[in-house]
N, C-alpha and C. Protein backbone atom coordinates (compact mmCIF):
# COMPACT_ATOMS: atom_id res chain seq x y z
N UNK A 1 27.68 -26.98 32.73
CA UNK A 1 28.14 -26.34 31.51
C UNK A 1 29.11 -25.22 31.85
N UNK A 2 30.16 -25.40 31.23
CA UNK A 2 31.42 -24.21 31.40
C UNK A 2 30.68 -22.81 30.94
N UNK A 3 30.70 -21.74 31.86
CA UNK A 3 30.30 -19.98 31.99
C UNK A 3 30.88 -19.65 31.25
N UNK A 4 30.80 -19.50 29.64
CA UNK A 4 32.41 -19.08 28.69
C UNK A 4 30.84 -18.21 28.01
N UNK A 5 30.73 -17.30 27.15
CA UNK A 5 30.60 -16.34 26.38
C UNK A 5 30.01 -17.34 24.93
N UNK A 6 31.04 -18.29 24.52
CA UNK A 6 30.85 -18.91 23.59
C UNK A 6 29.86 -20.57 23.94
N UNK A 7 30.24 -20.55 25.26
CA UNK A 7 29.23 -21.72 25.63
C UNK A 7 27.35 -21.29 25.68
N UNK A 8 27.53 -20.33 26.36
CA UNK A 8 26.18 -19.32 25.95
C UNK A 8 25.63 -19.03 24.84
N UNK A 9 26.47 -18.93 24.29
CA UNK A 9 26.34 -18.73 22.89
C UNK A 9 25.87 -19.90 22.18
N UNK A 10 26.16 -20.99 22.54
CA UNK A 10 25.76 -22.23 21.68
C UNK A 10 24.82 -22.82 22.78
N UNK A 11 24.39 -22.33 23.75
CA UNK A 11 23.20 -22.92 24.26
C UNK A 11 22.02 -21.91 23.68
N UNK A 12 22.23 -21.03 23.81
CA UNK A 12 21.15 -19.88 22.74
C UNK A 12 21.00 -20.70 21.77
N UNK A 13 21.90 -20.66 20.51
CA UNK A 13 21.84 -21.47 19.64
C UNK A 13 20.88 -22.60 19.64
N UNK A 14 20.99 -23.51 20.76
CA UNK A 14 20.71 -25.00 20.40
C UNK A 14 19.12 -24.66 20.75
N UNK A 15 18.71 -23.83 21.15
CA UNK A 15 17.27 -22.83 21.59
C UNK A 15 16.55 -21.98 20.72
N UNK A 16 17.19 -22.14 19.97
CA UNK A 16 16.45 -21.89 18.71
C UNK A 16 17.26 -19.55 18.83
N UNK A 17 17.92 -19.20 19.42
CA UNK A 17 17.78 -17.87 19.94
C UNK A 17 19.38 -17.55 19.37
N UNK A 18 19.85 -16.01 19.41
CA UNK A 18 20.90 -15.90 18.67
C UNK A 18 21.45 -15.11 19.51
N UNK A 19 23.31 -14.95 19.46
CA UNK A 19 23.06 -13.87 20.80
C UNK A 19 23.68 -12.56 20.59
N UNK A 20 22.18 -11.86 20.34
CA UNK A 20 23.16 -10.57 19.56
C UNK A 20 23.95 -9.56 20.78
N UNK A 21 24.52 -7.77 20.59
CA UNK A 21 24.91 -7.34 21.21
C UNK A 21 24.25 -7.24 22.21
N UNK A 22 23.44 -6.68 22.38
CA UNK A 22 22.89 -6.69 23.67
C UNK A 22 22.94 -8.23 24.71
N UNK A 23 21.99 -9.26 24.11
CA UNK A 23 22.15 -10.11 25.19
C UNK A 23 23.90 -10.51 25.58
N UNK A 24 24.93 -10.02 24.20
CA UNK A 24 26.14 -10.39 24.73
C UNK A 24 26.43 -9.54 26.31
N UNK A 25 26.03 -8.52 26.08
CA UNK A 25 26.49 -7.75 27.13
C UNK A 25 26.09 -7.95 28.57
N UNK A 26 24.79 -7.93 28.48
CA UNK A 26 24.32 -8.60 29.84
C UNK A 26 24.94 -9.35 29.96
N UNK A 27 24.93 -11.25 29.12
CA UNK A 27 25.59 -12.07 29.69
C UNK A 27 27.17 -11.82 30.32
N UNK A 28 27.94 -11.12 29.43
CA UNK A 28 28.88 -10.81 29.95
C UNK A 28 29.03 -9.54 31.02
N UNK A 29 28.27 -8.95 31.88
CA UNK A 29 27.82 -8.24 32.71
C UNK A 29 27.86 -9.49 34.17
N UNK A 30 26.76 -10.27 33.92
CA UNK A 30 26.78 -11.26 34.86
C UNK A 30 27.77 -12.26 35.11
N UNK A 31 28.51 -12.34 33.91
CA UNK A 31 29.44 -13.45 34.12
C UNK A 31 30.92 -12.40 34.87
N UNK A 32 30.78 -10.87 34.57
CA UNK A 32 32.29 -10.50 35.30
C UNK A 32 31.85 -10.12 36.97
N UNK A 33 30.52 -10.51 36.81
CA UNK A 33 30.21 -10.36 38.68
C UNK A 33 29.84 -11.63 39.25
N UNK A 34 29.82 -12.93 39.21
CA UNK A 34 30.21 -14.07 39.90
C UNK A 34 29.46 -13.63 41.52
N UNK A 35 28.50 -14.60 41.99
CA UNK A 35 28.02 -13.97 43.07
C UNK A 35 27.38 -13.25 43.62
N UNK A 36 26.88 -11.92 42.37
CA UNK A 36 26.58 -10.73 43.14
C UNK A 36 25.26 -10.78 43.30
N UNK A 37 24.02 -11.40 42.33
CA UNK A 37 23.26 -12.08 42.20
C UNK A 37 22.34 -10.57 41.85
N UNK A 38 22.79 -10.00 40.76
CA UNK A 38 22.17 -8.56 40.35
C UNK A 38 20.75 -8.36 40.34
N UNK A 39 20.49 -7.23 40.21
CA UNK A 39 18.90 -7.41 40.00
C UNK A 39 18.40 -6.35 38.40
N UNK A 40 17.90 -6.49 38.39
CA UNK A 40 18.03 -5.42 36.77
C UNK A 40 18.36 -4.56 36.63
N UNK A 41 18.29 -3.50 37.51
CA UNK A 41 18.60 -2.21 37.37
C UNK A 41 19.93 -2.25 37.73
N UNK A 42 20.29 -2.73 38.46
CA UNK A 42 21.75 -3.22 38.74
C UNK A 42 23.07 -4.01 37.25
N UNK A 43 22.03 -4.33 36.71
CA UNK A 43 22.98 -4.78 35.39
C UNK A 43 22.71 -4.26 34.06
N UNK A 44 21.54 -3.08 34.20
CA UNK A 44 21.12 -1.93 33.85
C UNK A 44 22.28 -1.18 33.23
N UNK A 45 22.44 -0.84 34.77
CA UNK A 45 23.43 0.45 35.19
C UNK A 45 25.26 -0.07 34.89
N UNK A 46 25.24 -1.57 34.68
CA UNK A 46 26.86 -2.01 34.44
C UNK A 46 26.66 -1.66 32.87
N UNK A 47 25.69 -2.25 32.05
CA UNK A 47 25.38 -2.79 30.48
C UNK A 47 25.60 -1.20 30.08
N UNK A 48 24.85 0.10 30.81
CA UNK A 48 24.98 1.40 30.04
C UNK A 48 26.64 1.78 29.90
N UNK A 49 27.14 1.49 30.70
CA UNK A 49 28.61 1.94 31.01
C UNK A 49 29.88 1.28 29.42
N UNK A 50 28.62 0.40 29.42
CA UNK A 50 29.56 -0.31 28.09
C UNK A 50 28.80 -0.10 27.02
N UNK A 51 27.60 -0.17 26.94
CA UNK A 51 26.55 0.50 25.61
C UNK A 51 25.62 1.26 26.34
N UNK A 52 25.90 2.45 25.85
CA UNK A 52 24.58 3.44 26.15
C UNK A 52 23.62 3.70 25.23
N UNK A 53 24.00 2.81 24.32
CA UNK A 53 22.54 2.85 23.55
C UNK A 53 21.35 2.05 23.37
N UNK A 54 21.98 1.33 24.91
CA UNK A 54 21.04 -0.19 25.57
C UNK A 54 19.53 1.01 26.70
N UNK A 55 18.21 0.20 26.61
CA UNK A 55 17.51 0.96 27.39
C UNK A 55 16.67 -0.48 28.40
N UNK A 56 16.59 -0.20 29.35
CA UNK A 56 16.09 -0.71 30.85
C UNK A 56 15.08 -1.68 29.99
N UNK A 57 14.08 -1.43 29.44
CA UNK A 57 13.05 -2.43 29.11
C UNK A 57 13.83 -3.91 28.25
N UNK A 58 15.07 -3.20 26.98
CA UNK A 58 15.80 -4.12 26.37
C UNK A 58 16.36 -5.23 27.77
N UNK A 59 16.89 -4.72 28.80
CA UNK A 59 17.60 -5.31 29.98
C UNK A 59 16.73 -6.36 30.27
N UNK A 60 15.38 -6.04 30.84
CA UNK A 60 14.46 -6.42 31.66
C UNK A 60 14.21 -7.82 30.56
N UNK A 61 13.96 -7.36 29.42
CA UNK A 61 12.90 -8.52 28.73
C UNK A 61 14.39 -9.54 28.14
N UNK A 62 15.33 -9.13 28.35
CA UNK A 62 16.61 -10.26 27.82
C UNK A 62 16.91 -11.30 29.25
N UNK A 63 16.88 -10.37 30.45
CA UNK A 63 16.72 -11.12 31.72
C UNK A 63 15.69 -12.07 31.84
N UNK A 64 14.29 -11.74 31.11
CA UNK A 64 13.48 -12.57 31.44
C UNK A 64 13.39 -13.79 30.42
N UNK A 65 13.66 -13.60 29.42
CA UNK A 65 14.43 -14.40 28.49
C UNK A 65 15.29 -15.61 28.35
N UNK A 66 16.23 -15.46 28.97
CA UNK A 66 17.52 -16.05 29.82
C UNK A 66 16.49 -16.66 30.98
N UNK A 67 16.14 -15.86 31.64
CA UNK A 67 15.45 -16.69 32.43
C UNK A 67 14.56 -18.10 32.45
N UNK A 68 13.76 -17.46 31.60
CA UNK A 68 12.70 -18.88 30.83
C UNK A 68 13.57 -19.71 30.03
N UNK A 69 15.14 -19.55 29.10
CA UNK A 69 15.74 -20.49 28.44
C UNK A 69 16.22 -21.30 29.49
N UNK A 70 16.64 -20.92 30.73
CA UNK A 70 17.04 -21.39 31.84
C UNK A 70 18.80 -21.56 32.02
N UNK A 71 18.72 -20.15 31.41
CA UNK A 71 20.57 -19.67 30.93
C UNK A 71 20.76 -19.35 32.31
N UNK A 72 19.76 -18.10 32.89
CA UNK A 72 19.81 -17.86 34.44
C UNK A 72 18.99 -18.15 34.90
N UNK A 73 18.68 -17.90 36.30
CA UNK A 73 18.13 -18.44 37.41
C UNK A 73 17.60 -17.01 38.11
N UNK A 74 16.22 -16.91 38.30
CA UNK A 74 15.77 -15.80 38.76
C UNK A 74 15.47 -15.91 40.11
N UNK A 75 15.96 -15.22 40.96
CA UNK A 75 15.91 -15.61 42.27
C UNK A 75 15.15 -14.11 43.23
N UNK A 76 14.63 -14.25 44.54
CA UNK A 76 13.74 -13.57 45.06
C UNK A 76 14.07 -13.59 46.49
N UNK A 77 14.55 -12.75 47.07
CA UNK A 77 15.22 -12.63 48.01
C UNK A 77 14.17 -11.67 49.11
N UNK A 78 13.02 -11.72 48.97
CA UNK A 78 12.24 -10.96 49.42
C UNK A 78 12.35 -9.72 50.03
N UNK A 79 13.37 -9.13 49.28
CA UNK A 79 14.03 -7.38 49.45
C UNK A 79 13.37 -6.13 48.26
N UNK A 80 12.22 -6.79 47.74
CA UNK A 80 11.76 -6.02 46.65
C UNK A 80 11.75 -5.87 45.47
N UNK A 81 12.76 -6.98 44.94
CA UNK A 81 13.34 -6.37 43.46
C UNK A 81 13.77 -8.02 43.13
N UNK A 82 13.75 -8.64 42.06
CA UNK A 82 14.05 -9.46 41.81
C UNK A 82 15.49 -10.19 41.23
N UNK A 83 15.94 -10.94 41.80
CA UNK A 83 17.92 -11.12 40.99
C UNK A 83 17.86 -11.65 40.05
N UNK A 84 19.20 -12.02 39.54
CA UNK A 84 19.77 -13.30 38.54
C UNK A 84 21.12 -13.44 38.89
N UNK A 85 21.17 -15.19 38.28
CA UNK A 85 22.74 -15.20 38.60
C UNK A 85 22.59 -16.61 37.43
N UNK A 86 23.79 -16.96 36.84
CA UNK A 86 23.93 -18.09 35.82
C UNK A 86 23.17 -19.37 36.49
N UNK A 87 22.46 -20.07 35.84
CA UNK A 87 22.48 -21.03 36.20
C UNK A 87 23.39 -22.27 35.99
N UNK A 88 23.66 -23.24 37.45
CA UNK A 88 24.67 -24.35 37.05
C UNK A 88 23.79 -25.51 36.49
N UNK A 89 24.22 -25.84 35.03
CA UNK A 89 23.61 -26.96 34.40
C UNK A 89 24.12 -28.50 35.23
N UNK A 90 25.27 -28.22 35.64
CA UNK A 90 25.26 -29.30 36.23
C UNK A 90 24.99 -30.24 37.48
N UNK A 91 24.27 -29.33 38.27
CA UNK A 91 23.58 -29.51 39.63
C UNK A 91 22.08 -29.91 39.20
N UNK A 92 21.49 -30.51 39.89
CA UNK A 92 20.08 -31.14 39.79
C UNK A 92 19.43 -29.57 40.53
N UNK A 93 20.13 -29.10 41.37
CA UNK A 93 19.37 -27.98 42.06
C UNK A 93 20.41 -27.02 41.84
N UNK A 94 19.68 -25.73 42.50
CA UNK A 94 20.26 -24.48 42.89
C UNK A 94 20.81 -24.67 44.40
N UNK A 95 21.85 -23.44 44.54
CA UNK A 95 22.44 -23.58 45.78
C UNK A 95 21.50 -23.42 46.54
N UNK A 96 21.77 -22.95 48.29
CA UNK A 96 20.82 -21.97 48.29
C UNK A 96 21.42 -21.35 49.02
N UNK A 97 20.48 -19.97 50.21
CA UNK A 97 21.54 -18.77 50.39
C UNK A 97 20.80 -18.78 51.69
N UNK A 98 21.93 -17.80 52.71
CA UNK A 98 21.94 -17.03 53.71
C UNK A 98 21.33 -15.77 53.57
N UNK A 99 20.63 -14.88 54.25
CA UNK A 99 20.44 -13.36 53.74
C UNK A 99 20.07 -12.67 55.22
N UNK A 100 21.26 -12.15 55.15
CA UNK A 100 21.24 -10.87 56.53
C UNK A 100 20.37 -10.13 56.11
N UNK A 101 19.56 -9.17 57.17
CA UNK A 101 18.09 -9.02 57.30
C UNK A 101 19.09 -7.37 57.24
N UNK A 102 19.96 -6.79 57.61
CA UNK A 102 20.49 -6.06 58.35
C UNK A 102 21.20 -5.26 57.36
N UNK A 103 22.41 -5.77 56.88
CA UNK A 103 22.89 -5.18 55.64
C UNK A 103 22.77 -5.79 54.56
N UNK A 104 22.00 -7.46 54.12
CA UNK A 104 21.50 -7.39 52.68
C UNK A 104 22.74 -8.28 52.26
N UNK A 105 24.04 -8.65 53.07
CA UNK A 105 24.68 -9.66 52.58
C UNK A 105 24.22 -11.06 51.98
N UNK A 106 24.64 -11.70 51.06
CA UNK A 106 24.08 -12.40 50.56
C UNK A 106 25.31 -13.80 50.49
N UNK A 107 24.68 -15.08 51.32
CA UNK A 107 25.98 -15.97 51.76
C UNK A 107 25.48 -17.45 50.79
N UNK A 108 26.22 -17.83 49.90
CA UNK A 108 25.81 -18.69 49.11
C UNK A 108 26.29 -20.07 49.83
N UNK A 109 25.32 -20.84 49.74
CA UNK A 109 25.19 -22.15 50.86
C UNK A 109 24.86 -23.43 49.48
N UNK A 110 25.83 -24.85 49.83
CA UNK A 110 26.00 -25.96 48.79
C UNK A 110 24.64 -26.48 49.02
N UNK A 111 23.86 -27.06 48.67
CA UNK A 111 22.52 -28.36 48.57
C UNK A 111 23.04 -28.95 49.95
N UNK A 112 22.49 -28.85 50.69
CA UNK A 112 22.39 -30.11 51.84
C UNK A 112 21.26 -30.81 51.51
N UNK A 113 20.31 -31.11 51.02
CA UNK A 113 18.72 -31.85 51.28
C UNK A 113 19.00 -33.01 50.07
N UNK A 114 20.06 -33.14 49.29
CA UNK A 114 19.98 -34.82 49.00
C UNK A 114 19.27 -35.46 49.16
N UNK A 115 19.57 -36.30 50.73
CA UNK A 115 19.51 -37.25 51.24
C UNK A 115 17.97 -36.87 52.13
N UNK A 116 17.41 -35.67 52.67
CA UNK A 116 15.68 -35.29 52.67
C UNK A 116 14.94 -35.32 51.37
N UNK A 117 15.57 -35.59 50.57
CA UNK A 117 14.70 -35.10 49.20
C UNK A 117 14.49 -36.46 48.58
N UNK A 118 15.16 -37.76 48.69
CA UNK A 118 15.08 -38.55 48.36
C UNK A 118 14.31 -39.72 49.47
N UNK A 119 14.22 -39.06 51.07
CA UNK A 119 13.22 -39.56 51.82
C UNK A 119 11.78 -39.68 51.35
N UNK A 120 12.11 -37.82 50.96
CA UNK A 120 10.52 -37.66 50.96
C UNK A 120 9.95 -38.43 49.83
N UNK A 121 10.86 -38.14 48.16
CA UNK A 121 10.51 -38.84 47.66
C UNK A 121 9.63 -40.10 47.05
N UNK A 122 10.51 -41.38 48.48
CA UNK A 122 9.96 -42.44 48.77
C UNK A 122 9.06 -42.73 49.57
N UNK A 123 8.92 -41.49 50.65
CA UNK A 123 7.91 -41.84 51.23
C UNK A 123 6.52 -41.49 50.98
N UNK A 124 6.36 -40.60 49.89
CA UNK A 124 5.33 -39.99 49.27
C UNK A 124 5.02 -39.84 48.01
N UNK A 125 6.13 -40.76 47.65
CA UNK A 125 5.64 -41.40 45.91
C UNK A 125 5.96 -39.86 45.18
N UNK A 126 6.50 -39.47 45.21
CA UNK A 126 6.62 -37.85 44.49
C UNK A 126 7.88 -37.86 44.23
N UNK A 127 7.75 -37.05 42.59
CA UNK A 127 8.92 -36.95 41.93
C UNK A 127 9.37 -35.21 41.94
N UNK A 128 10.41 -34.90 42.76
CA UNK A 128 11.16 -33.44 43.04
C UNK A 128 11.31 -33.41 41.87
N UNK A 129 11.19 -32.08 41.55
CA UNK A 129 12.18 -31.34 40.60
C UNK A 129 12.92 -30.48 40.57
N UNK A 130 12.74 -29.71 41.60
CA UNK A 130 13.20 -28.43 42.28
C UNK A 130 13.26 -28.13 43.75
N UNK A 131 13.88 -27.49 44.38
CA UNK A 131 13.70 -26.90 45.30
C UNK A 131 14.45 -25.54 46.08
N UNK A 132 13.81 -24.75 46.54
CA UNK A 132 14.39 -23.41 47.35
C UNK A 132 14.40 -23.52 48.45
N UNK A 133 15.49 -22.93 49.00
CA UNK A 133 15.19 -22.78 50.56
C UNK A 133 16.76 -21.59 50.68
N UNK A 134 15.76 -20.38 51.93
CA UNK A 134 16.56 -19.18 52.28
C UNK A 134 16.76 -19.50 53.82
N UNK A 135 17.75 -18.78 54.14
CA UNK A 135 17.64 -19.01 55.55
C UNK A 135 18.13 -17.28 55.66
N UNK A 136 17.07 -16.76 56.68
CA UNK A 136 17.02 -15.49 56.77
C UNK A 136 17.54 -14.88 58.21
N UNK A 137 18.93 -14.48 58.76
CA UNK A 137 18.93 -14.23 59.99
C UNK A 137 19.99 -13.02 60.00
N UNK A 138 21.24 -12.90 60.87
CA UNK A 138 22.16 -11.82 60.68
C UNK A 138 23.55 -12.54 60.43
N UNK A 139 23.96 -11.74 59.47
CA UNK A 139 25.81 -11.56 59.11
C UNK A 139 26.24 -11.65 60.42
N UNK A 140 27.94 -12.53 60.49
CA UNK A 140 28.39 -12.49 61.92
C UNK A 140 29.08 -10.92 62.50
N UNK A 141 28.75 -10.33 61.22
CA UNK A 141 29.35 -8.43 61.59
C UNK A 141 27.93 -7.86 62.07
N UNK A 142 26.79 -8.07 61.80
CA UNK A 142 25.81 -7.40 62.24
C UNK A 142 25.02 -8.17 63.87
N UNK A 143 25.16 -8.95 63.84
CA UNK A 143 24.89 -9.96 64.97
C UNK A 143 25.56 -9.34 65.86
N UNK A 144 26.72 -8.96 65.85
CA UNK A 144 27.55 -7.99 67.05
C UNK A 144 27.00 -6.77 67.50
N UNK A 145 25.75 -6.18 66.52
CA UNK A 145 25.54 -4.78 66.72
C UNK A 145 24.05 -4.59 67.44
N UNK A 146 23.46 -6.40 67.83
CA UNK A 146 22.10 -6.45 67.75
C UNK A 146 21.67 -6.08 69.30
């Protein structure tokens, strides 16, 4: 599904959900950072800059929101704090990521497991629906410093 403001908007919609100012803002918060894979307080602190009459709990419970409609994708990077980033409707899965231990870079990696996922599949009678996988080691700038 095309990341447009108005495409959001009509997936809210078709969800029974409406998208007033606030969730506009977040969404459009996340959609002008591509990548960054925010975490609440982090899109907190963008959303006040444009409405300050938005408060942290409104943030939190529209994130989690989005989350369960499955607008975004809540992700856990085991750094303490939990992200989001859009989800792609048109992938069967999520990407998945790199994460330097060191400075916290965050390296977004395509689906390789296809072709494992459809082994296992068959060989165990089980129907995937999902899957995660991190790979946790150092940035090629911090690897120099080890």
């Amino acid at each position: 599904m095309e990341h447009s403001i108005d495409a959001l908007k009509d997936q809210l919609k078709e969800k029974g959900y409406k998208l007033t100012p606030q969730r506009k803002a977040i969404l459009e918060t996340i959609l002008e950072n591509p990548g960054h894979h925010l975490s609440t307080e982090e899109v907190y602190d963008i959303v006040r800059k444009r409405r300050s009459d938005i408060g942290l709990a409104t943030v939190y419970r529209t994130l989690m929101l989005l989350s369960d409609l499955k607008v975004l994708s809540k992700i856990n990077f085991e750094d303490g704090c939990v992200r989001y980033e859009l989800c792609s409707c048109e992938e069967d899965h999520q990407h998945h990521h790199l994460i330097c231990r060191k400075c916290g870079l965050i390296i977004e990696v395509e689906d390789l497991l296809d072709d494992l996922e459809k082994r296992i599949e068959a060989e165990y009678d089980f129907k995937i629906t999902d899957h995660r996988l991190k790979f946790i080691g150092y940035c090629s700038a911090c690897k120099k410093t080890l």
